[in-house]
PDB file of N, CA and C in Angstrom:
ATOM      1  N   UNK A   1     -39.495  28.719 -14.927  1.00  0.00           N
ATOM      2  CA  UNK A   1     -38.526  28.773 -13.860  1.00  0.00           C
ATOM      3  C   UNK A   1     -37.273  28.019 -14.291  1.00  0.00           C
ATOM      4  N   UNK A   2     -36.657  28.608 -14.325  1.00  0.00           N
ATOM      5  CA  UNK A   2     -34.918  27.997 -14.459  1.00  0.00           C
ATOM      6  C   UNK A   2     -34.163  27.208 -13.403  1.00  0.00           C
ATOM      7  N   UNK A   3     -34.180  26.007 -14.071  1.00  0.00           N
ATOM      8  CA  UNK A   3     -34.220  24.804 -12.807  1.00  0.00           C
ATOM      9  C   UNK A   3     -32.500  24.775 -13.005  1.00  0.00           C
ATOM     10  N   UNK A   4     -31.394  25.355 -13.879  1.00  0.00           N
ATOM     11  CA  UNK A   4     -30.170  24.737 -13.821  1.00  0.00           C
ATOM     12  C   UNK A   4     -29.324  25.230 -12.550  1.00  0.00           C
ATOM     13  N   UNK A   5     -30.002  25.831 -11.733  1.00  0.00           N
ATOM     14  CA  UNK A   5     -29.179  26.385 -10.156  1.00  0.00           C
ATOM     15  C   UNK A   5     -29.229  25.341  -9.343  1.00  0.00           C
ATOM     16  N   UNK A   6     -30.708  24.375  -9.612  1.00  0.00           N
ATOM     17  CA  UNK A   6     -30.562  23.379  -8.360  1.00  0.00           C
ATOM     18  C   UNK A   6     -29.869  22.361  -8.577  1.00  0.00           C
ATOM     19  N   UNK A   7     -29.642  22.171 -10.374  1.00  0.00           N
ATOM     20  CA  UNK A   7     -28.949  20.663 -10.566  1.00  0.00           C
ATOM     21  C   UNK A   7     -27.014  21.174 -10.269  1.00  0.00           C
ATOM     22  N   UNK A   8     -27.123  22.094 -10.461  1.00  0.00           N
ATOM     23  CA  UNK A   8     -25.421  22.735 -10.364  1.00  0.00           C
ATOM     24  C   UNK A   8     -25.241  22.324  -8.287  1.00  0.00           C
ATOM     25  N   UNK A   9     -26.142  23.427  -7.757  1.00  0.00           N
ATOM     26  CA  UNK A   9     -26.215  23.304  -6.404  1.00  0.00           C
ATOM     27  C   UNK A   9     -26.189  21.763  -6.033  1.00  0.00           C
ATOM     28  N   UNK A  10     -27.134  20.778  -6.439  1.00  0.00           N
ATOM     29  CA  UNK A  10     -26.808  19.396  -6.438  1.00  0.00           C
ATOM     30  C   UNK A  10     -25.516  18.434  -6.785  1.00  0.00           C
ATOM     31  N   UNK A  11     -24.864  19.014  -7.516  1.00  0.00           N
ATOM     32  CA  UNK A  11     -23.652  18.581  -8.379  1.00  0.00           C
ATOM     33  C   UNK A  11     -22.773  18.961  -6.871  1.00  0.00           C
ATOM     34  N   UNK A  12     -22.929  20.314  -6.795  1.00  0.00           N
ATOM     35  CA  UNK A  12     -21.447  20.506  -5.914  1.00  0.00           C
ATOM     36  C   UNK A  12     -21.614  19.753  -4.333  1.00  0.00           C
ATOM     37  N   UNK A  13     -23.341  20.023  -3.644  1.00  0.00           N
ATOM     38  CA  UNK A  13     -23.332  19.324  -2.700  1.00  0.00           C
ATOM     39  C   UNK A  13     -22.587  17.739  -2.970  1.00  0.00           C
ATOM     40  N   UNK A  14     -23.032  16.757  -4.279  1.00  0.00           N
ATOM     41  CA  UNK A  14     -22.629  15.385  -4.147  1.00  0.00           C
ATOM     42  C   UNK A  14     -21.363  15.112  -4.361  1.00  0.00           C
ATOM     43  N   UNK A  15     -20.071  16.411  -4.938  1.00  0.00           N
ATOM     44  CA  UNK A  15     -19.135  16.077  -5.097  1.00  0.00           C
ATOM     45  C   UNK A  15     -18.565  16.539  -3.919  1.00  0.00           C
ATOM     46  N   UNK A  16     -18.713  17.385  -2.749  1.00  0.00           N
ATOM     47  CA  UNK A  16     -18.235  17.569  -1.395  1.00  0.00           C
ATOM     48  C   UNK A  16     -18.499  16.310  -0.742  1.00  0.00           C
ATOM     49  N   UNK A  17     -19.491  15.382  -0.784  1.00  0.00           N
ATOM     50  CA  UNK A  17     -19.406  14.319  -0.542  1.00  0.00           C
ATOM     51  C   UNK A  17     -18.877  12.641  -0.176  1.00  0.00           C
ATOM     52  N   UNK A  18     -18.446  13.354  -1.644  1.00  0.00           N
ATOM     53  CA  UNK A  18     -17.179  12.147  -2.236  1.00  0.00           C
ATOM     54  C   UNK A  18     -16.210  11.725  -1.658  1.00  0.00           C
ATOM     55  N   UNK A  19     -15.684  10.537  -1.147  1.00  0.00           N
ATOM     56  CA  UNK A  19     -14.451  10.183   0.084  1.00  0.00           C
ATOM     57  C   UNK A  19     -13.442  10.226  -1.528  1.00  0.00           C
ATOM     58  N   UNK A  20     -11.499  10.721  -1.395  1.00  0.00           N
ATOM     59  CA  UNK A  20     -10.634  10.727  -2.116  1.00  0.00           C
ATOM     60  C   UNK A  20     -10.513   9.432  -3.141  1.00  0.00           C
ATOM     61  N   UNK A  21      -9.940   9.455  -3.644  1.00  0.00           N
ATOM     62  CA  UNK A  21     -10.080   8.583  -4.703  1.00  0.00           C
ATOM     63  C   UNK A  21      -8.752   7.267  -4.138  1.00  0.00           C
ATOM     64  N   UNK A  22      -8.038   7.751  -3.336  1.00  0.00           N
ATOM     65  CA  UNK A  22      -7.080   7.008  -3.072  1.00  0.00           C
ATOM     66  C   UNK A  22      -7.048   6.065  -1.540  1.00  0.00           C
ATOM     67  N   UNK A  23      -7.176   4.562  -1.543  1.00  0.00           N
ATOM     68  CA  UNK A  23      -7.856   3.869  -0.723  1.00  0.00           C
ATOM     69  C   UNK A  23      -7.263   4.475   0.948  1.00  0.00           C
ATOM     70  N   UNK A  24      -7.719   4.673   1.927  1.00  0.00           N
ATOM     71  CA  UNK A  24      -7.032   4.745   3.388  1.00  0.00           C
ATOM     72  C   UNK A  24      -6.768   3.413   3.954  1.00  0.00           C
ATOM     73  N   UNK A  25      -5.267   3.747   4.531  1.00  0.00           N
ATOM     74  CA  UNK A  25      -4.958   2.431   5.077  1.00  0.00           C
ATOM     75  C   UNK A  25      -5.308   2.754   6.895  1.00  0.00           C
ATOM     76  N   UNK A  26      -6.027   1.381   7.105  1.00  0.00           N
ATOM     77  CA  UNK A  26      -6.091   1.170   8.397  1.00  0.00           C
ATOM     78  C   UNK A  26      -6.132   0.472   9.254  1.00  0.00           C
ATOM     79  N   UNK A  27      -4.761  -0.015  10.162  1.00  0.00           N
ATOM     80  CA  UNK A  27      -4.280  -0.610  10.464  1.00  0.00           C
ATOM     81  C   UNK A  27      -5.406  -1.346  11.783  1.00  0.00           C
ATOM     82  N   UNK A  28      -4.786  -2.445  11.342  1.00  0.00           N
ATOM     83  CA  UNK A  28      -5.959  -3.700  12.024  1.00  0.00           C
ATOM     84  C   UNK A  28      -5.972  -3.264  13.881  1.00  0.00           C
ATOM     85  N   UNK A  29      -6.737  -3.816  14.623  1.00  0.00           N
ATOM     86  CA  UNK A  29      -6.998  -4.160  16.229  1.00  0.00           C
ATOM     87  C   UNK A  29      -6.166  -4.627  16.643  1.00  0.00           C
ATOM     88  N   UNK A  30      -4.717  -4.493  16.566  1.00  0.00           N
ATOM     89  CA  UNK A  30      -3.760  -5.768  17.207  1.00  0.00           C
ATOM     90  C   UNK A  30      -2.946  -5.347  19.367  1.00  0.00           C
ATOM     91  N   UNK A  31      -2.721  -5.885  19.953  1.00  0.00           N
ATOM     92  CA  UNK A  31      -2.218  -5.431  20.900  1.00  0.00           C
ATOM     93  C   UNK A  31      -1.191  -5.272  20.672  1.00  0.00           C
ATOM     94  N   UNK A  32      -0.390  -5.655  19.650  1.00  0.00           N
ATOM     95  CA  UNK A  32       1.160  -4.444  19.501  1.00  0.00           C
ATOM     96  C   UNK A  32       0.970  -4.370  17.913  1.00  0.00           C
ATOM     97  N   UNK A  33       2.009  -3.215  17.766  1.00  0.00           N
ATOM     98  CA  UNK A  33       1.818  -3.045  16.472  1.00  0.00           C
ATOM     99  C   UNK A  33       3.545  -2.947  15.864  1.00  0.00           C
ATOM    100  N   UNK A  34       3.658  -3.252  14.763  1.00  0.00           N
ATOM    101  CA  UNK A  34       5.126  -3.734  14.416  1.00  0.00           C
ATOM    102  C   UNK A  34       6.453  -2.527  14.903  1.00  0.00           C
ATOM    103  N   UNK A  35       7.206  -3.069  15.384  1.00  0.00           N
ATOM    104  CA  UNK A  35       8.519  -2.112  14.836  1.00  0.00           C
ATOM    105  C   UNK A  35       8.930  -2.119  14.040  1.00  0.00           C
ATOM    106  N   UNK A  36       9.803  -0.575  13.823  1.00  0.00           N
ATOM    107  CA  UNK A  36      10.640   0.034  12.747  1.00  0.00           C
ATOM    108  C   UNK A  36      11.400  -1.537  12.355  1.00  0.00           C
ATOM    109  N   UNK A  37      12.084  -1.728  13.301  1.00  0.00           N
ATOM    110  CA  UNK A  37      13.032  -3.130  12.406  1.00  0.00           C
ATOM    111  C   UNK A  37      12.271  -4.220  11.904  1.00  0.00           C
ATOM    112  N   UNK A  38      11.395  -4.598  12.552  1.00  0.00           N
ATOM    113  CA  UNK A  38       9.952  -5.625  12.117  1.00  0.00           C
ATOM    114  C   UNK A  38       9.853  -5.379  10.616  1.00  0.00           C
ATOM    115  N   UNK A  39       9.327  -4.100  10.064  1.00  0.00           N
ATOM    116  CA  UNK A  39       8.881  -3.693   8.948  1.00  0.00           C
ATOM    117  C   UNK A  39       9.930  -3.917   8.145  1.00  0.00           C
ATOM    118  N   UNK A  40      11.253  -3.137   7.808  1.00  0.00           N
ATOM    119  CA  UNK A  40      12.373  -2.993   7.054  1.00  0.00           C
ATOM    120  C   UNK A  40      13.082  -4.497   7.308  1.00  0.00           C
ATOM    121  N   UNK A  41      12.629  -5.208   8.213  1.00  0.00           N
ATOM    122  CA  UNK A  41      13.137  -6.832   7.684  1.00  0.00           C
ATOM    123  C   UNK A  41      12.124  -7.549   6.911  1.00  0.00           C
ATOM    124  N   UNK A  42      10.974  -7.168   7.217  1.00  0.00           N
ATOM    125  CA  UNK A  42       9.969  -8.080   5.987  1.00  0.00           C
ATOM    126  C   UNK A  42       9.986  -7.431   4.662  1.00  0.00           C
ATOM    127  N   UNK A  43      10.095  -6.096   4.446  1.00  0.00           N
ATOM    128  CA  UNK A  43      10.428  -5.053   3.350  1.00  0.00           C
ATOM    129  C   UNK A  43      11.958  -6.195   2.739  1.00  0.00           C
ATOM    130  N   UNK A  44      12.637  -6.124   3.609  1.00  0.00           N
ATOM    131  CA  UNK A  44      14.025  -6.231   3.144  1.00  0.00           C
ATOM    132  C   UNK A  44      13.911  -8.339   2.325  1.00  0.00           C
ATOM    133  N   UNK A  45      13.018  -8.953   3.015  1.00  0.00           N
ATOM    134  CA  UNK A  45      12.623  -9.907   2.561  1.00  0.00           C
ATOM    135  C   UNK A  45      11.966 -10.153   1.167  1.00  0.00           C
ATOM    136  N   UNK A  46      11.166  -9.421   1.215  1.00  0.00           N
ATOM    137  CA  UNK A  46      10.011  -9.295   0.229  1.00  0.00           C
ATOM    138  C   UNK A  46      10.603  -8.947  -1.329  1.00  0.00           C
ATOM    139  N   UNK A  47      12.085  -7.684  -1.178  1.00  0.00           N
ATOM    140  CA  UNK A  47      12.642  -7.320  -2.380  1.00  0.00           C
ATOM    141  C   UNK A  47      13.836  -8.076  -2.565  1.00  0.00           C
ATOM    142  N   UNK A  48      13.978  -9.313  -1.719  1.00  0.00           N
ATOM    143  CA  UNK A  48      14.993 -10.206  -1.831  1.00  0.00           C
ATOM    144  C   UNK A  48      14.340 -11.399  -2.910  1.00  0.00           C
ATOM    145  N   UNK A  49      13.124 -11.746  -2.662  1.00  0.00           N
ATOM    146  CA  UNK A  49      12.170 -12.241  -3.539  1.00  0.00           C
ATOM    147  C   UNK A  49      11.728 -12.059  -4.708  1.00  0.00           C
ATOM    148  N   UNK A  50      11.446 -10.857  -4.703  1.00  0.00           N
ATOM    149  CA  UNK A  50      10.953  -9.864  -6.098  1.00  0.00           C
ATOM    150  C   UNK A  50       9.190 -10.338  -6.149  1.00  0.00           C
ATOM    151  N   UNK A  51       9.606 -11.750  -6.498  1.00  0.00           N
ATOM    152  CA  UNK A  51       7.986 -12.036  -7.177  1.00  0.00           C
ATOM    153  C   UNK A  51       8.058 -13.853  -6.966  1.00  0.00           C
ATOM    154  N   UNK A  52       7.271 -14.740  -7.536  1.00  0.00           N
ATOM    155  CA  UNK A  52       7.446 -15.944  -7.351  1.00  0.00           C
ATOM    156  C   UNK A  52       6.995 -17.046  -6.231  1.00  0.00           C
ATOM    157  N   UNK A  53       7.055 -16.097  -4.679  1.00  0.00           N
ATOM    158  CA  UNK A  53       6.779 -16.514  -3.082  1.00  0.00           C
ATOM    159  C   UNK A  53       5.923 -16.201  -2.961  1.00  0.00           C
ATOM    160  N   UNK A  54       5.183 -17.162  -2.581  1.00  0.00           N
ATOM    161  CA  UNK A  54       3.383 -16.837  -1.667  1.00  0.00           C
ATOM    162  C   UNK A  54       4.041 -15.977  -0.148  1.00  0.00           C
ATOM    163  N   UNK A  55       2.467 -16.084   0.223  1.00  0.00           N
ATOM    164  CA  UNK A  55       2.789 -14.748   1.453  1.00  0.00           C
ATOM    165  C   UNK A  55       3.748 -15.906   2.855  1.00  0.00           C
ATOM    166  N   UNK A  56       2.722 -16.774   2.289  1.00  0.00           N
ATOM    167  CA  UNK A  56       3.349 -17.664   4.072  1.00  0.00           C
ATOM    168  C   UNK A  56       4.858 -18.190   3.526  1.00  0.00           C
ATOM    169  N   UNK A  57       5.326 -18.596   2.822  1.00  0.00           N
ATOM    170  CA  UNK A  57       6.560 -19.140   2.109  1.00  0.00           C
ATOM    171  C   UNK A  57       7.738 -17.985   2.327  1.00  0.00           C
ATOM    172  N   UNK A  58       7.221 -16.640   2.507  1.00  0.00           N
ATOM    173  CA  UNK A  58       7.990 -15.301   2.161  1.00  0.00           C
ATOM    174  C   UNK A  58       7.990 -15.783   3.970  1.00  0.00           C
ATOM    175  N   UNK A  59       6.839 -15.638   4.549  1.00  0.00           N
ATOM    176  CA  UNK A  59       6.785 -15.763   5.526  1.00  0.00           C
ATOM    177  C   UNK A  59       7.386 -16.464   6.472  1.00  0.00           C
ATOM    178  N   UNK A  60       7.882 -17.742   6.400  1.00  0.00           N
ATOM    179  CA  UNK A  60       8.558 -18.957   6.890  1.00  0.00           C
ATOM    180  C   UNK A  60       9.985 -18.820   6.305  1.00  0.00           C
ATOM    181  N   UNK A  61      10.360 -17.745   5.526  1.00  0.00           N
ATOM    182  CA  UNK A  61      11.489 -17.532   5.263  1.00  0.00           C
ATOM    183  C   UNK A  61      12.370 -16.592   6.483  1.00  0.00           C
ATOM    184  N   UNK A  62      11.596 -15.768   7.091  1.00  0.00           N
ATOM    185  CA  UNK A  62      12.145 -14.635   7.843  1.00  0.00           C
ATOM    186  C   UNK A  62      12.808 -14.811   8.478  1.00  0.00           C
ATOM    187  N   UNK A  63      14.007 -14.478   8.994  1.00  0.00           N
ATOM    188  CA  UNK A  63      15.590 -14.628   9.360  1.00  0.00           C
ATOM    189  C   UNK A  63      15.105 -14.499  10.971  1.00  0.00           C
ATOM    190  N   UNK A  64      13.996 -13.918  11.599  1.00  0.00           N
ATOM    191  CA  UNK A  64      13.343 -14.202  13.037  1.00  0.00           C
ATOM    192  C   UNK A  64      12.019 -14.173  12.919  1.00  0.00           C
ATOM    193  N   UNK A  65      11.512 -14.996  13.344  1.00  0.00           N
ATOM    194  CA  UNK A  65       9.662 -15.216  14.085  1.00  0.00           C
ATOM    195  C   UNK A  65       8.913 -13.728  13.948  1.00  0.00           C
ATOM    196  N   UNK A  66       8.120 -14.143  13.174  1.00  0.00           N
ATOM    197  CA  UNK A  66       6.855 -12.775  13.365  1.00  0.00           C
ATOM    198  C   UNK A  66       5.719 -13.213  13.665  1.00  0.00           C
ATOM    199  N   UNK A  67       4.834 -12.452  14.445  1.00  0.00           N
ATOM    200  CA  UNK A  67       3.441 -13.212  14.991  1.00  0.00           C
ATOM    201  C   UNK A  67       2.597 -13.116  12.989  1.00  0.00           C
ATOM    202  N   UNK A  68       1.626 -13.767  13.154  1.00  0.00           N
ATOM    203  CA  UNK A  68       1.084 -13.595  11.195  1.00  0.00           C
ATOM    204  C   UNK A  68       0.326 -12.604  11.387  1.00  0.00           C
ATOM    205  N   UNK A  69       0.031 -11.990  12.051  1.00  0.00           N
ATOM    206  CA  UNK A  69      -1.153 -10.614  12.719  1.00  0.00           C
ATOM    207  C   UNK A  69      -0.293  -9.641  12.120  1.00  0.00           C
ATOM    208  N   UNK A  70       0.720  -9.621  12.793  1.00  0.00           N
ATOM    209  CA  UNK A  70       2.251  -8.735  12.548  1.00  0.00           C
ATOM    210  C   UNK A  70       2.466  -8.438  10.897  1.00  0.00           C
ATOM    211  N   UNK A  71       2.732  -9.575  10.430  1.00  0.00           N
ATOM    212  CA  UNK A  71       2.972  -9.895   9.262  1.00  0.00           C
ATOM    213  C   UNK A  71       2.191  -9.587   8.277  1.00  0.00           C
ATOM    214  N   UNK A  72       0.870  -9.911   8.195  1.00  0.00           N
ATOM    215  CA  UNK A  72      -0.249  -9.329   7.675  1.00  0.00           C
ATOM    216  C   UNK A  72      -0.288  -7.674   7.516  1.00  0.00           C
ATOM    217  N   UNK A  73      -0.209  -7.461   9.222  1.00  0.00           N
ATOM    218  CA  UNK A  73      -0.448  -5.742   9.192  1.00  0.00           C
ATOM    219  C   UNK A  73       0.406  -4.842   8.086  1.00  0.00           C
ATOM    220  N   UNK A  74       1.506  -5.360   7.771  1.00  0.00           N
ATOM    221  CA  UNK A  74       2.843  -4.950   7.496  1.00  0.00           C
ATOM    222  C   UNK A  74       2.442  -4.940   6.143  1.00  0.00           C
ATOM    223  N   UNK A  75       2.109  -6.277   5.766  1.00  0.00           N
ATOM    224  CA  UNK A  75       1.866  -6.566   4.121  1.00  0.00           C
ATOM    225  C   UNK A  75       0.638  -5.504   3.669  1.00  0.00           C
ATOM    226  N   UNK A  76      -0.122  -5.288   4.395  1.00  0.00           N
ATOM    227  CA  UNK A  76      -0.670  -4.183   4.158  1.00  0.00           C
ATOM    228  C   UNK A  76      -0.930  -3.208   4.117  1.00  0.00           C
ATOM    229  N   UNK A  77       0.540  -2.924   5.361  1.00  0.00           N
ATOM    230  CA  UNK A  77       0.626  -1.464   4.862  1.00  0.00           C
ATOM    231  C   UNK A  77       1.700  -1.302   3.514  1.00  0.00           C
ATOM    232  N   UNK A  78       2.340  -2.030   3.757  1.00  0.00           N
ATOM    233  CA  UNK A  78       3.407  -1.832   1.884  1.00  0.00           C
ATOM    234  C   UNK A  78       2.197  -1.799   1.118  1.00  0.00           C
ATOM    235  N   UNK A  79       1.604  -2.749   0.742  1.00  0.00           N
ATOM    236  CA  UNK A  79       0.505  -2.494  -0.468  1.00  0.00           C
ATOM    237  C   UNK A  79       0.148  -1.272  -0.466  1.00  0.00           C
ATOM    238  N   UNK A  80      -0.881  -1.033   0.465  1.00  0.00           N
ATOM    239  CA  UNK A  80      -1.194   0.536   0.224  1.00  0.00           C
ATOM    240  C   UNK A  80      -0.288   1.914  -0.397  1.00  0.00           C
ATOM    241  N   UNK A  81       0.685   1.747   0.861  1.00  0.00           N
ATOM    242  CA  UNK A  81       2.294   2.470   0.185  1.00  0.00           C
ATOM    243  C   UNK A  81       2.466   2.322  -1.220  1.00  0.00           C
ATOM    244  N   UNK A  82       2.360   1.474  -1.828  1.00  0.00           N
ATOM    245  CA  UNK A  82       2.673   1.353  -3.459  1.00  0.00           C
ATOM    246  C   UNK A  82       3.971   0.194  -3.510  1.00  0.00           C
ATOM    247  N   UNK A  83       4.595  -0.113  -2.304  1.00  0.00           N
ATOM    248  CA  UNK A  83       5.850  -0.993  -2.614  1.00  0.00           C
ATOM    249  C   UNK A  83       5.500  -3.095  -2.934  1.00  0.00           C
ATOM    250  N   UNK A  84       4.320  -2.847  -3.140  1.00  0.00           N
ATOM    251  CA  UNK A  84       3.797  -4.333  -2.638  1.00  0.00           C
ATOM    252  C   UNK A  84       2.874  -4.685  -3.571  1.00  0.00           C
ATOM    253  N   UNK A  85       2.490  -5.497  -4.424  1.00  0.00           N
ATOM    254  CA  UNK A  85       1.171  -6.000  -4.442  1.00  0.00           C
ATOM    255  C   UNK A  85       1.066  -7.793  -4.568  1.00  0.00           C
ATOM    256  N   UNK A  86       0.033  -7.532  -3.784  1.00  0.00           N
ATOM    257  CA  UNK A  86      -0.493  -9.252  -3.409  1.00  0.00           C
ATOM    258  C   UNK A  86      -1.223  -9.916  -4.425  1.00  0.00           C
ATOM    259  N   UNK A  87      -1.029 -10.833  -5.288  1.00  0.00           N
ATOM    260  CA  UNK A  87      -1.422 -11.007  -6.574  1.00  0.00           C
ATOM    261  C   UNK A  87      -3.064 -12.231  -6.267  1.00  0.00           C
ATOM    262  N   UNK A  88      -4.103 -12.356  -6.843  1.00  0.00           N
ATOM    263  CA  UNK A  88      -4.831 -13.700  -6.713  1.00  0.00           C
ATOM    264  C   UNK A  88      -4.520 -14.975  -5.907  1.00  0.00           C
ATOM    265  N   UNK A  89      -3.403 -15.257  -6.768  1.00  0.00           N
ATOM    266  CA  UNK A  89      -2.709 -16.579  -5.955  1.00  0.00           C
ATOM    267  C   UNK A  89      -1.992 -16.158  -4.756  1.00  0.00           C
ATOM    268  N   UNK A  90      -1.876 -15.400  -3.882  1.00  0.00           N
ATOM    269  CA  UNK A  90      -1.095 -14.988  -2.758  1.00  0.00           C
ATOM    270  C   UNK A  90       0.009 -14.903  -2.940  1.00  0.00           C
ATOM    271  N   UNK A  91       0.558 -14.417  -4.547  1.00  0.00           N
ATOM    272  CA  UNK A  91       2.149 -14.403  -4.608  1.00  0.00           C
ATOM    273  C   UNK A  91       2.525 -12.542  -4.107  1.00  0.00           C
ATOM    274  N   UNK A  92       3.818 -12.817  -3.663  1.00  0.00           N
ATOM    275  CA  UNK A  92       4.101 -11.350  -3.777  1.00  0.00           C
ATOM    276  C   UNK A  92       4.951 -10.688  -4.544  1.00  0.00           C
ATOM    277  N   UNK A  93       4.401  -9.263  -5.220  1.00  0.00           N
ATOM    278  CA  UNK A  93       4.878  -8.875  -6.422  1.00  0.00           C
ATOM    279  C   UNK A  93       6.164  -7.491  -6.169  1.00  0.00           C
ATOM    280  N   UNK A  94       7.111  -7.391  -5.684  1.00  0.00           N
ATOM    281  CA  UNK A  94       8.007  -6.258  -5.373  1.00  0.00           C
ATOM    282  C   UNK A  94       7.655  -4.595  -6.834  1.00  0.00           C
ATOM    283  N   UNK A  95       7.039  -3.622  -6.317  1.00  0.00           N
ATOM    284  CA  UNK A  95       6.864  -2.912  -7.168  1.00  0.00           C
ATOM    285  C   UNK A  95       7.818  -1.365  -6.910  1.00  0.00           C
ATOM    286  N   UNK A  96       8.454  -1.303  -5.972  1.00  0.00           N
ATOM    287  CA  UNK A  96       8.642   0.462  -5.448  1.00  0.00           C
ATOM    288  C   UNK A  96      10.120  -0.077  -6.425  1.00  0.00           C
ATOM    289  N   UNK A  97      10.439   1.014  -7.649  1.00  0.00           N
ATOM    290  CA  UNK A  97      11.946   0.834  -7.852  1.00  0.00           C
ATOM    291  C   UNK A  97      12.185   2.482  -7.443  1.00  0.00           C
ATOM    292  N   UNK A  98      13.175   3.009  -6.715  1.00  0.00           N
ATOM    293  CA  UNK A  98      13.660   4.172  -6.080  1.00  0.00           C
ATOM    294  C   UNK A  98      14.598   4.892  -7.452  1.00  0.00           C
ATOM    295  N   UNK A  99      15.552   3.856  -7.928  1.00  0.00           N
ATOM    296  CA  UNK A  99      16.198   4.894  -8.807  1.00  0.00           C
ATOM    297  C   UNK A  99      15.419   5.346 -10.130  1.00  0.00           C
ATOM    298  N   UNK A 100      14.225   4.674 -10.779  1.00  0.00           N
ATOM    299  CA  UNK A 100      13.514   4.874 -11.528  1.00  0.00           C
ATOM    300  C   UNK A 100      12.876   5.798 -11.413  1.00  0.00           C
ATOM    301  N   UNK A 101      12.148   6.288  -9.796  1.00  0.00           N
ATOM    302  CA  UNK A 101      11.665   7.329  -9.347  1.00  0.00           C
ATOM    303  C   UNK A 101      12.625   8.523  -9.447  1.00  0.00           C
ATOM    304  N   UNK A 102      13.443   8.165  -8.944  1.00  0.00           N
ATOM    305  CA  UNK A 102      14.835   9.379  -8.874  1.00  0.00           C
ATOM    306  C   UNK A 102      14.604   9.974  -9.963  1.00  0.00           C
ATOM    307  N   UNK A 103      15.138   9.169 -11.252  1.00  0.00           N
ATOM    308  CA  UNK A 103      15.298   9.752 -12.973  1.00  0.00           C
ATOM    309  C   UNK A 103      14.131  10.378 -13.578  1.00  0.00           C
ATOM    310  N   UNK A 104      12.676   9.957 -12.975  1.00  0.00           N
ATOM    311  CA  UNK A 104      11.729  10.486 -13.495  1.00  0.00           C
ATOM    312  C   UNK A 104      11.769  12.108 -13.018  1.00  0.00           C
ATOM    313  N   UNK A 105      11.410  11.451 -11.647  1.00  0.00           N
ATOM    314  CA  UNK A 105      11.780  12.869 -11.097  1.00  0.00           C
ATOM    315  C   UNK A 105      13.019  13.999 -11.428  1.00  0.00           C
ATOM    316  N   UNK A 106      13.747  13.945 -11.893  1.00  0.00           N
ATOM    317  CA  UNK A 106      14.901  14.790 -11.954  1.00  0.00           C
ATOM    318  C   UNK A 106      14.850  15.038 -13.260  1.00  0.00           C
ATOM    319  N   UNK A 107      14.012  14.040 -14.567  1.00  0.00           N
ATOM    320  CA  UNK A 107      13.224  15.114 -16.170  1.00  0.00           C
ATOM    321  C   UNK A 107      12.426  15.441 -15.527  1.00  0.00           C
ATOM    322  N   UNK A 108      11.963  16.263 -14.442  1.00  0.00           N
ATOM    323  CA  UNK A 108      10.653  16.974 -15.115  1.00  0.00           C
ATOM    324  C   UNK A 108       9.241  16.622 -14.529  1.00  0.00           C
ATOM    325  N   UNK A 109       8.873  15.325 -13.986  1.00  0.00           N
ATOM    326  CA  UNK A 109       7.867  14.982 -13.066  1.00  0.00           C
ATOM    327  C   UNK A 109       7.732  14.535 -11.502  1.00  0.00           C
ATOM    328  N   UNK A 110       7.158  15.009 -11.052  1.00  0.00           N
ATOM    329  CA  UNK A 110       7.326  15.431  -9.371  1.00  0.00           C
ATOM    330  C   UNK A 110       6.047  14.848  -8.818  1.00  0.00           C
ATOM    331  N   UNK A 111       6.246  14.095  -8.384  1.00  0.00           N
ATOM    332  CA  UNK A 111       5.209  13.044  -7.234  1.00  0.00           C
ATOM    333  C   UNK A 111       5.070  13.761  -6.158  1.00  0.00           C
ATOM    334  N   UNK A 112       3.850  13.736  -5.928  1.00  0.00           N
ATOM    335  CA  UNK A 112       3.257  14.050  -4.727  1.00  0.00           C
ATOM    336  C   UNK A 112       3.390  13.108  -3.417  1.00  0.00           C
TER     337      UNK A 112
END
C-alpha cells in the first residue's frame, strides 16, 4: 500500500494550520486608546532621539503628559509597524528611513 498520499495529505492539513509568519499587533485593554496627535508626537519624539534614550527618559521628555498605558500602547504599535525597536536595555532604536524606501522602491523593489 502506498502510504505517500497520507504523509502529503498530512503536510498540507499542518501547513493550513500555520498562523503567518509576521507577529499580530494587539492593542492592550485600556479605557481610551491614543489619538492621531498622541501618536505623531511620540513618533515625532522618538526620531528626534534616533537612539541613545531609554523608554521613560524619551518619555519624561514629551512636550505634554501621556498616561504610560498610552505610551506603552503606542511604543508598541511602532515596533510592530517596523518604525521602532526597543533594544535589551530599554533604549530606543529609530528604524523607518522613508527616503531610503522611496529609492529602493523606484529601482525596482516594491514592498508590500
Amino acid at each position: 500500500m502506498d502510504t505517500g498520499f497520507i504523509n502529503i495529505s498530512t503536510d498540507i492539513h499542518s501547513m493550513a494550520k500555520k498562523k503567518p509568519s509576521y507577529p499580530r499587533f494587539s492593542a492592550r485593554n485600556l479605557d481610551r486608546y491614543p489619538r492621531l496627535g498622541t501618536v505623531l508626537m511620540v513618533e515625532e519624539a522618538l526620531y528626534k532621539y534616533k537612539s541613545g534614550k531609554t523608554i521613560r527618559q524619551i518619555w519624561l521628555a514629551l512636550p505634554t503628559k501621556v498616561m504610560w498605558s498610552t505610551y506603552t500602547t503606542i511604543l508598541d504599535y511602532l515596533e510592530y509597524s517596523g518604525k521602532i525597536i526597543v533594544e535589551d536595555d530599554r533604549t530606543v532604536t529609530w528604524l523607518w528611513n522613508p527616503r531610503l524606501r522611496e529609492y529602493v522602491k523606484k529601482h525596482g523593489v516594491d514592498f508590500v
